[in-house]
Every structure is written in structure tokens, then in C-alpha cells.
Protein backbone atom coordinates (compact mmCIF):
# COMPACT_ATOMS: atom_id res chain seq x y z
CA UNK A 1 20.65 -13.09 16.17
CA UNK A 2 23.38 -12.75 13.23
CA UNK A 3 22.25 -10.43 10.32
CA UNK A 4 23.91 -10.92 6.83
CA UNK A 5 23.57 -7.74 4.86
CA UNK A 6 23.73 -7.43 0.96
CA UNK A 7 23.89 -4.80 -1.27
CA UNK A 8 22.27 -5.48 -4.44
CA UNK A 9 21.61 -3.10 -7.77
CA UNK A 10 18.32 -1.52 -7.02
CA UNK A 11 16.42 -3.51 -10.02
CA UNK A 12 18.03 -6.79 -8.74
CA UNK A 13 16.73 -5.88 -5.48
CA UNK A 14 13.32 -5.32 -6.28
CA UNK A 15 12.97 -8.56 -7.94
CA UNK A 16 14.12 -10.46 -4.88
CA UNK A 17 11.78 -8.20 -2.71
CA UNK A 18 9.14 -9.33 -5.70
CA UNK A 19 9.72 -12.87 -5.70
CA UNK A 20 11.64 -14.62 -3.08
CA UNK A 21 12.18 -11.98 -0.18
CA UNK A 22 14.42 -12.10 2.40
CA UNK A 23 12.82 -11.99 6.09
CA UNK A 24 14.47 -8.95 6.82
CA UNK A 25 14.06 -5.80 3.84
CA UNK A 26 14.02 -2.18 3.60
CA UNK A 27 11.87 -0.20 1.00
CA UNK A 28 9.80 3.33 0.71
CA UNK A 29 7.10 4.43 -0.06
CA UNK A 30 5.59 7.97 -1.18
CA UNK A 31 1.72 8.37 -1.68
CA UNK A 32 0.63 8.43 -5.26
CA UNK A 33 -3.00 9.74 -3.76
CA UNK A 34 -4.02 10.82 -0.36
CA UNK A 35 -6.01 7.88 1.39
CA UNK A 36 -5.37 5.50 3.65
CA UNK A 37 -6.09 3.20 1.17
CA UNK A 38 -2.56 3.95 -0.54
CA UNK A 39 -0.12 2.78 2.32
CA UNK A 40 -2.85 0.05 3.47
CA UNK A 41 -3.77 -1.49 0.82
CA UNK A 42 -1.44 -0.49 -2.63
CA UNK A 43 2.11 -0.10 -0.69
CA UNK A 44 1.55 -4.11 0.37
CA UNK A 45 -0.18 -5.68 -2.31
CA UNK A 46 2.11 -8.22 -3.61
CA UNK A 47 2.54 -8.09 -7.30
CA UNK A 48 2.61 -4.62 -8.33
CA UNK A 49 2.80 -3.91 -11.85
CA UNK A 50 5.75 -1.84 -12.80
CA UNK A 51 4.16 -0.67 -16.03
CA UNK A 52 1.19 0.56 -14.57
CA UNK A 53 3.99 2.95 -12.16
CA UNK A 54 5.54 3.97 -15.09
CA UNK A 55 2.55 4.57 -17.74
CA UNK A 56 -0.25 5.62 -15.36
CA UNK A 57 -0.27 6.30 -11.79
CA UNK A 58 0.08 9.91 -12.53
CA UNK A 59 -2.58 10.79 -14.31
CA UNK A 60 -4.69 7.65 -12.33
CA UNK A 61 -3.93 9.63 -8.59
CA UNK A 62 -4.92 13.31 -10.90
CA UNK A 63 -8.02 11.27 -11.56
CA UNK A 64 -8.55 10.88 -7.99
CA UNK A 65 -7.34 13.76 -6.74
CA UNK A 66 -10.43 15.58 -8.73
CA UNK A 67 -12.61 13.48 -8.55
CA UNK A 68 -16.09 15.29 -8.81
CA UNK A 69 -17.67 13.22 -5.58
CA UNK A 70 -16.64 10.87 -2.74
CA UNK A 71 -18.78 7.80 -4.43
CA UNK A 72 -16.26 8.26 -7.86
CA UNK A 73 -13.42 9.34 -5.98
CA UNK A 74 -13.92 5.34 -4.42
CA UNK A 75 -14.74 3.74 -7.36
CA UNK A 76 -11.52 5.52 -8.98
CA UNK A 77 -9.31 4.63 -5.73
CA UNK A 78 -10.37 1.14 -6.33
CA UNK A 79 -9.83 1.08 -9.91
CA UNK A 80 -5.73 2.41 -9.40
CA UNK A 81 -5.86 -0.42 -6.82
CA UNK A 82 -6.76 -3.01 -9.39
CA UNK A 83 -4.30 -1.64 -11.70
CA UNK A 84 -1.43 -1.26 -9.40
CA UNK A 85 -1.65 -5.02 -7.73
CA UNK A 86 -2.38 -7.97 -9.82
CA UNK A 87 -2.82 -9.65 -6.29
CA UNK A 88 -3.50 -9.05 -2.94
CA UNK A 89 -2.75 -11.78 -0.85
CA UNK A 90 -0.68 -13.52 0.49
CA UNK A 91 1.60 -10.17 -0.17
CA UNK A 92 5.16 -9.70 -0.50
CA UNK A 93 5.78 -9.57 2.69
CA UNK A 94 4.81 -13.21 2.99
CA UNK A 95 2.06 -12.67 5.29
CA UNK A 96 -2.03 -12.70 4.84
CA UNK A 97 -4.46 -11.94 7.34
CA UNK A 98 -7.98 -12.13 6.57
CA UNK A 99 -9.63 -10.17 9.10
CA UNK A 100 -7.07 -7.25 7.84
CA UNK A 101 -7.78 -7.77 4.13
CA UNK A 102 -11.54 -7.48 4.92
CA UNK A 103 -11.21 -4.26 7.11
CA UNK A 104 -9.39 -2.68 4.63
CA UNK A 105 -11.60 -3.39 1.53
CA UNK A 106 -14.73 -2.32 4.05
CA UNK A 107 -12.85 0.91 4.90
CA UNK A 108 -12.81 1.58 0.90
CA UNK A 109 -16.44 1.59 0.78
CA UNK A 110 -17.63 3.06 3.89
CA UNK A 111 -18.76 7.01 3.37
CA UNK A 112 -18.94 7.78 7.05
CA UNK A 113 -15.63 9.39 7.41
CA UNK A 114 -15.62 8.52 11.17
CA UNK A 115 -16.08 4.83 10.49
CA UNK A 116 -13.52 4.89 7.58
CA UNK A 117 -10.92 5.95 9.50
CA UNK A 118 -12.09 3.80 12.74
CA UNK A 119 -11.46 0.60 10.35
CA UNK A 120 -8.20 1.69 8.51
CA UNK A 121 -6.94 2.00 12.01
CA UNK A 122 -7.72 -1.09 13.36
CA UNK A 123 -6.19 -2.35 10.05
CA UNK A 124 -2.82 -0.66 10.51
CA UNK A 125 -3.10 -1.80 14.73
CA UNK A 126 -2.76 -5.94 12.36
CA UNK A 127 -0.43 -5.01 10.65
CA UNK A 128 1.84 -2.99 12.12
CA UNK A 129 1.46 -3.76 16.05
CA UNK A 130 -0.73 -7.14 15.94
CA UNK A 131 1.03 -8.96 13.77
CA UNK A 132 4.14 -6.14 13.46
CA UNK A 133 5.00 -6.93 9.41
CA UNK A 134 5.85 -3.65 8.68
CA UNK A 135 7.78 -1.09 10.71
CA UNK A 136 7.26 2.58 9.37
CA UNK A 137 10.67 3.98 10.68
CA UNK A 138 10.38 7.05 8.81
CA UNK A 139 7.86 9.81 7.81
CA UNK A 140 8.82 12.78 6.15
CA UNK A 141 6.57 16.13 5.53
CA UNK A 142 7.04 18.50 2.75
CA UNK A 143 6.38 22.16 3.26
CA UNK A 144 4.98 23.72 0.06
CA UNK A 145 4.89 27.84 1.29
């Protein structure tokens, strides 16, 4: 296997990673809200809308974060999610797997906890062992004492 690597400026890169990515990429990502739903879904939709990043996901993952119930923290999780991707599939990682797409928006809406987290696993088994498009490499934990 021969690997050609590039460096790029970082705004030139993410509009190759954006629009014609190469097979091979590296990028991070830190939660804007804490759910499953952020890494599964929102980390690899595939047009994410860098005004919404800039303008709103703060106050959108505040709006989340206190959310007075589970049933509007939901509807609020799937409203960032509409804002942040324009579209969901196929995603910039050039792949689309229904049966993953489905689990995923069925884990948004399920309110057994058990059976939330039972189907955002066997989502993340698709994509990262199943079908292996992403490789998490890295996962970092900050202490707040």
C-alpha cells in the first residue's frame, strides 16, 4: 500500500474533507451535548453547516443540556441535528448504510434508556467494526476538580 500525505491550510482542508474527500482523512471531534446522538449521528452527517457552529451550537447544546424533560430534551437534540446537517446520507465519509441510519434515528426516540443505548450500540458495532468507516484512535477525559 503507498500513502501520499498532504498538508493543507486547515480551511482548505475542510473543504476537501466537505466535498471531494480523500479515502484516507484525519479529523476530531468534541461533544457539543452529551448523547450518543452527537458522535452517531451529528459528527458524520455530511454537510454540516459552518454557520450554525459558529452562531448557535452553544446556546442550542445549553438548550439541551437543561432541558426541563427527556421528551424536550429529544425533540431539542433533534432540532440541533437538523440545524447542524443539511443532510444525512450518503455522509462525508462516502458511505450510507440504511439499517445504521434507521437504528440511529430509532435510538433518538426511544425513552427506555436500556433500549437506547442497546440500539446506539449496535449502530456504532456498523459503523465502526461492521463496516469499520471510522476509527476513533483517540479519547480524551477532562477532569474538572
Amino acid at each position: 500500500m503507498e500513502v501520499n500525505l498532504r498538508s493543507k491550510p486547515w480551511d482548505e482542508y475542510l473543504a476537501m474533507i466537505n466535498s471531494a474527500p480523500p479515502q484516507i482523512w484525519r479529523l476530531g471531534w468534541g461533544a457539543d451535548y452529551v448523547d450518543p446522538h452527537n458522535f452517531l449521528h451529528d459528527a458524520i452527517c455530511s454537510k454540516q453547516d459552518a454557520d450554525f457552529y459558529n452562531d448557535q451550537a452553544a446556546s442550542q447544546a445549553d438548550l439541551i443540556e437543561y432541558a426541563p424533560d427527556e421528551a424536550t430534551r429529544r425533540d431539542r437534540i433533534t432540532e440541533f441535528s437538523e440545524g447542524a446537517c443539511k443532510q444525512f446520507s450518503p455522509t462525508r465519509f462516502l458511505w450510507d448504510n440504511s439499517e445504521y441510519n434507521a437504528l440511529v434515528q430509532t435510538a433518538l426516540q426511544e425513552l427506555d434508556e436500556q433500549a437506547r443505548r442497546d440500539l446506539y450500540i449496535r449502530a456504532e458495532r456498523i459503523l465502526c467494526e461492521t463496516d469499520a468507516v471510522v476509527i476513533p484512535i483517540y479519547h480524551y477525559h477532562v477532569d474538572y476538580e
